[in-house]
Protein backbone atom coordinates (compact mmCIF):
# COMPACT_ATOMS: atom_id res chain seq x y z
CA UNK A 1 -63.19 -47.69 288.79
CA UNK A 2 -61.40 -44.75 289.92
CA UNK A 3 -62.16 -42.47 286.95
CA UNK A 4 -66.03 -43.59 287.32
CA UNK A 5 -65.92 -42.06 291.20
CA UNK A 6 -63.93 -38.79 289.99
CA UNK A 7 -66.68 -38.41 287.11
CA UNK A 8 -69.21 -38.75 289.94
CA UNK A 9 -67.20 -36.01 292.70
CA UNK A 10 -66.90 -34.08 289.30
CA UNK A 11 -70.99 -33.82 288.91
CA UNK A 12 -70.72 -32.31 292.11
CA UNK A 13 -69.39 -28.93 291.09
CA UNK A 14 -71.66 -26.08 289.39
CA UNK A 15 -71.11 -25.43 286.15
CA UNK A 16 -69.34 -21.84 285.96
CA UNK A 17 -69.14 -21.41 289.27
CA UNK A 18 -65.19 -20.39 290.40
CA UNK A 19 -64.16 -22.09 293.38
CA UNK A 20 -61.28 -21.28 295.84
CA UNK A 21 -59.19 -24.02 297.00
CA UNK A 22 -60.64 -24.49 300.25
CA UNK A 23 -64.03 -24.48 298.71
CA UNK A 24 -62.85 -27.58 296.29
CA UNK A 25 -61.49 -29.45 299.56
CA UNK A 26 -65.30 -28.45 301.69
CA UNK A 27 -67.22 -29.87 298.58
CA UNK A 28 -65.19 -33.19 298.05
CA UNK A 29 -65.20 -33.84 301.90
CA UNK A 30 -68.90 -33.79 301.34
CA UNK A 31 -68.64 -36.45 298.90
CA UNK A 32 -66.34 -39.00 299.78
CA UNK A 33 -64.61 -41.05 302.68
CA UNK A 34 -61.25 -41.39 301.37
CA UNK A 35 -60.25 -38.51 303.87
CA UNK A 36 -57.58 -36.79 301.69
CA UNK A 37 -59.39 -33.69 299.54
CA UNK A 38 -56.05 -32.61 298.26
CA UNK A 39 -55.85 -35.86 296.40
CA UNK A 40 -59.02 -36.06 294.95
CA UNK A 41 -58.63 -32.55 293.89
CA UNK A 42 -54.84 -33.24 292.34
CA UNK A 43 -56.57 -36.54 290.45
CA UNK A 44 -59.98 -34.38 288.93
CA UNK A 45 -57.48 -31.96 287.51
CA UNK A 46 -54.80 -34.56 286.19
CA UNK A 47 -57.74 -35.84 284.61
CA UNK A 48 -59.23 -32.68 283.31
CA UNK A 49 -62.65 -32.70 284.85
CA UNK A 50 -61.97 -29.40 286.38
CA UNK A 51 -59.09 -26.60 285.52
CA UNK A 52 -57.60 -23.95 287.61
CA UNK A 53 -55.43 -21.11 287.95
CA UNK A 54 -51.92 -21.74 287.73
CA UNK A 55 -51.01 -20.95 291.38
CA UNK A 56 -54.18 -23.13 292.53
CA UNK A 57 -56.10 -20.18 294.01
CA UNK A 58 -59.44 -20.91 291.84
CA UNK A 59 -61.00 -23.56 290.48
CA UNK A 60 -63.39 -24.23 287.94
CA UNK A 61 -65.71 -27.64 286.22
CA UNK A 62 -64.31 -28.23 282.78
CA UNK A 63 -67.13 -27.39 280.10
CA UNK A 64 -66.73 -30.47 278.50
CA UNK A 65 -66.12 -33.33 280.72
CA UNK A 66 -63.93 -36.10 280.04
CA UNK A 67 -65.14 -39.41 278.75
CA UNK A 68 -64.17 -42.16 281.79
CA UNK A 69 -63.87 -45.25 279.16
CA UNK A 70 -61.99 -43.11 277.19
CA UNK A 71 -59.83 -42.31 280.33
CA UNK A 72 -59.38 -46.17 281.34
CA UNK A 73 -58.03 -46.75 277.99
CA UNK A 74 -55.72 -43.99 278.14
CA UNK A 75 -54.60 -44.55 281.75
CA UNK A 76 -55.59 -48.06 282.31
């Protein structure tokens, strides 16, 4: 159920468009009730629906998005 709800905060991101980190944490809090951004962020990149720089300072939506059945299988 979980990768199903980052699939959906993922569909909230423009394709292309770079986002800072504080961007990221505004658009999630839009989304969502679970009151911790920075975890929801940590758990869309884990998962590879969205990439970033190495030191965290941009963010971007993966061109191809992950497959959430294929993601329960692999995670469980």
């Amino acid at each position: 159920m979980k990768l199903y709800a980052l699939c959906y905060l993922a569909g909230k991101f423009e394709p292309g468009k770079i986002y800072t980190e504080k961007e990221v944490n505004e658009l999630l809090g839009c989304w969502h009730t679970f009151g911790d951004p920075a975890t929801l962020r940590r758990e869309l990149y884990q998962c590879r629906f969205i990439d970033r720089e190495k030191s965290g300072a941009s963010y971007w939506l993966e061109k191809i998005q992950p497959d959430p059945e294929a993601l329960e299988k692999q995670y469980g």
